[in-house]
C-alpha atoms as a PDB file:
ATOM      1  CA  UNK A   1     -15.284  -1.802  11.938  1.00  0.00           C
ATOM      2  CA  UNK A   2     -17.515   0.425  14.023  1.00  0.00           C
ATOM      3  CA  UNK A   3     -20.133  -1.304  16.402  1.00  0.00           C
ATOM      4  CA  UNK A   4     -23.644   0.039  14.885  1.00  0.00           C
ATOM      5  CA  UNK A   5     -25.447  -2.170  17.385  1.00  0.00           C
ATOM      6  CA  UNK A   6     -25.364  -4.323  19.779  1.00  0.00           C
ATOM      7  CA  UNK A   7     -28.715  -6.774  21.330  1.00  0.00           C
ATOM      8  CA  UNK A   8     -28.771  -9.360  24.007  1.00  0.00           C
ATOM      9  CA  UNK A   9     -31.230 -12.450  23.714  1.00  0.00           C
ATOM     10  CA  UNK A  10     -31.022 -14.196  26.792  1.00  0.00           C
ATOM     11  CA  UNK A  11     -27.059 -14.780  27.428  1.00  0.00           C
ATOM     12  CA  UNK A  12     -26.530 -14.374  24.221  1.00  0.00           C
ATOM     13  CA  UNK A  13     -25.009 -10.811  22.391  1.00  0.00           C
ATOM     14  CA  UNK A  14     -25.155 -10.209  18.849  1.00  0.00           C
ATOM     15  CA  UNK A  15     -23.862  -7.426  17.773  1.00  0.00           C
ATOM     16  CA  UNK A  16     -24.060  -5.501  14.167  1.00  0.00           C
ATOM     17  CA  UNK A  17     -21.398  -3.869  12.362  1.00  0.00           C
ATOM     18  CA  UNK A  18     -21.093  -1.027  10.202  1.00  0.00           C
ATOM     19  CA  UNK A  19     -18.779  -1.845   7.130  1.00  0.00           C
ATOM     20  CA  UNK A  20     -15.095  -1.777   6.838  1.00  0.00           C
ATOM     21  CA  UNK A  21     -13.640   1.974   6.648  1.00  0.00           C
ATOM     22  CA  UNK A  22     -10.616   3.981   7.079  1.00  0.00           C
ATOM     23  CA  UNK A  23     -10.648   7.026   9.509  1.00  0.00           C
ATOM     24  CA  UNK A  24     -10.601   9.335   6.664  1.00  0.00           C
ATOM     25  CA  UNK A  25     -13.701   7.726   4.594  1.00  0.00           C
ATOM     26  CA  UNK A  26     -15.473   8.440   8.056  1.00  0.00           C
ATOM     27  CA  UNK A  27     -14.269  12.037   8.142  1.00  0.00           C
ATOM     28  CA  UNK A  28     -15.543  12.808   4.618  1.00  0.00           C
ATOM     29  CA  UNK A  29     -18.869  11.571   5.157  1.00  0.00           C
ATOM     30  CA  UNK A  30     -19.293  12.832   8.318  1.00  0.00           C
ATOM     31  CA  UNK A  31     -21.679  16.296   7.832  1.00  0.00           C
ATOM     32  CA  UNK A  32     -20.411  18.114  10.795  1.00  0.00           C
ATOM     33  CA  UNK A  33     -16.757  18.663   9.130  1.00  0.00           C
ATOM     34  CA  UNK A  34     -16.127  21.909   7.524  1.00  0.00           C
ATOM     35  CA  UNK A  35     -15.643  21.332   3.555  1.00  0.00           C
ATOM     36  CA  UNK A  36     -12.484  23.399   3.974  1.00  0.00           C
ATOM     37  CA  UNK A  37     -11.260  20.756   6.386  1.00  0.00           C
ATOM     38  CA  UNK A  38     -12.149  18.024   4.189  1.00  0.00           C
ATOM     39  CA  UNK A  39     -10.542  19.700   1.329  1.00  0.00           C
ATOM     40  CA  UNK A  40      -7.221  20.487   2.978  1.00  0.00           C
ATOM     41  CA  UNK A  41      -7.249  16.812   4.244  1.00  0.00           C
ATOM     42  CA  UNK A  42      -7.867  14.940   1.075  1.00  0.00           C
ATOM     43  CA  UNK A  43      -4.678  17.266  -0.250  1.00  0.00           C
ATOM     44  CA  UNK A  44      -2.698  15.459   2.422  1.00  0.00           C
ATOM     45  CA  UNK A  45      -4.461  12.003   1.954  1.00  0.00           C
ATOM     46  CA  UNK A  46      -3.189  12.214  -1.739  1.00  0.00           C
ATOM     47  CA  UNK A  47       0.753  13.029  -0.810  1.00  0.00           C
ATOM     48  CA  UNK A  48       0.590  10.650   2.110  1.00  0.00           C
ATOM     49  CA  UNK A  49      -0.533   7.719  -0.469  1.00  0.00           C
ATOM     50  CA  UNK A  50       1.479   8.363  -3.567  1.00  0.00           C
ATOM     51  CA  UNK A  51       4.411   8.900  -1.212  1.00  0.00           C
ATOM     52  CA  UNK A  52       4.078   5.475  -0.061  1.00  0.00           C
ATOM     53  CA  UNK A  53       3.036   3.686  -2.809  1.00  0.00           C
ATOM     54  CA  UNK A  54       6.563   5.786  -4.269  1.00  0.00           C
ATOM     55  CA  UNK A  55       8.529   3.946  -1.289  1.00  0.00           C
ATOM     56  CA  UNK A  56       6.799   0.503  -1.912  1.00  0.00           C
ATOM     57  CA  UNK A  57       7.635   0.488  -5.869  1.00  0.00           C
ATOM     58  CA  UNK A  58      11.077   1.034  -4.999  1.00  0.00           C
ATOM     59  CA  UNK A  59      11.373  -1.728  -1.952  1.00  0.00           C
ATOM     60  CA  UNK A  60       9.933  -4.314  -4.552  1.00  0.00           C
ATOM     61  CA  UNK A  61      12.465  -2.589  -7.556  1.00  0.00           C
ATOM     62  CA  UNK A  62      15.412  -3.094  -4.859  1.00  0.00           C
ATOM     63  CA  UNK A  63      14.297  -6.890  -3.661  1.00  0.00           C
ATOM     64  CA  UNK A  64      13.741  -7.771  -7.754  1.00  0.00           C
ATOM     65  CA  UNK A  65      17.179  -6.712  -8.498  1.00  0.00           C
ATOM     66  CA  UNK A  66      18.904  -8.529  -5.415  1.00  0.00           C
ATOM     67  CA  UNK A  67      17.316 -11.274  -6.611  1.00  0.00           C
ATOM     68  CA  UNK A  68      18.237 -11.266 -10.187  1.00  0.00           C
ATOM     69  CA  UNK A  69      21.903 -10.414  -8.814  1.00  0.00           C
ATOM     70  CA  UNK A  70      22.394 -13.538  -6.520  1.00  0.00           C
ATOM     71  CA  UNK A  71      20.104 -16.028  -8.580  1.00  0.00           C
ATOM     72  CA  UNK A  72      23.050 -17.561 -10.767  1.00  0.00           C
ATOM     73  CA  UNK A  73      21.372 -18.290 -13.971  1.00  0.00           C
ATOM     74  CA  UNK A  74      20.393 -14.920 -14.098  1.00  0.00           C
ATOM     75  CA  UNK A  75      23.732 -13.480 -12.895  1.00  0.00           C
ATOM     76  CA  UNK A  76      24.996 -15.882 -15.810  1.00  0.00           C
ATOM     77  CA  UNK A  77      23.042 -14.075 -18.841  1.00  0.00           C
ATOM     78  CA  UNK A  78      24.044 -10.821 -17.248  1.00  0.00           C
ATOM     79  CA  UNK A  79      27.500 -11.402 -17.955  1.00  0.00           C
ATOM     80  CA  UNK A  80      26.666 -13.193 -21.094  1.00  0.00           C
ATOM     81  CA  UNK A  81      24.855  -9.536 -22.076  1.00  0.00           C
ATOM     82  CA  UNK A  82      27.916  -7.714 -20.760  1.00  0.00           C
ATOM     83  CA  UNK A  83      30.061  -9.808 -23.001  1.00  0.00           C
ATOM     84  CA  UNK A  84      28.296  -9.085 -25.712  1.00  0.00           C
ATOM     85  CA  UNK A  85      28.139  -5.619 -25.426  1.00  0.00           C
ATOM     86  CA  UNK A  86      31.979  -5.223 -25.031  1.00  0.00           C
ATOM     87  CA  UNK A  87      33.051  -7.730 -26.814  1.00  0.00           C
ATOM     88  CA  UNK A  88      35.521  -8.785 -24.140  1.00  0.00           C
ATOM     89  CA  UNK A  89      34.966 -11.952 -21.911  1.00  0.00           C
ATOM     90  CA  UNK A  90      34.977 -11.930 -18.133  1.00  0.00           C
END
């Protein structure tokens, strides 16, 4: 949050903020920055967050199936599948 203003009453401060926003909302509304800037920027914004989100989906994919692995009723309908499958019990 950026300080928009700040008054004193007495001993007291209060101070005003502007709302919430990332460094890159501030760049793209900011007038004095070149459009070509901005452009090449929000090119890189886009990669940066899909490429994360990318990593994050496959954290969460990776902790759900360690999960499923060690829980033991679901370990025990895996092998009930596998059975099935094959035909052959483990």
């Amino acid at each position: 949050m950026k300080l928009i203003e700040k008054k004193r009453l007495g001993s007291k401060v209060i101070k005003r903020y502007d709302k919430a926003k990332t460094l890159y909302k501030r760049i793209m509304e900011c007038p004095e920055i070149n459009e070509e800037i901005k452009r090449k920027l929000t090119e890189q914004y886009k990669f940066i967050k899909s490429s994360r989100l990318k990593r994050e989906i496959v954290k969460l994919q990776e902790l759900l199936y360690q999960t499923v692995r060690t829980n033991p009723f679901y370990r025990k309908r895996i092998e009930e599948k596998r059975e099935k499958q094959i035909g052959v019990s483990i």
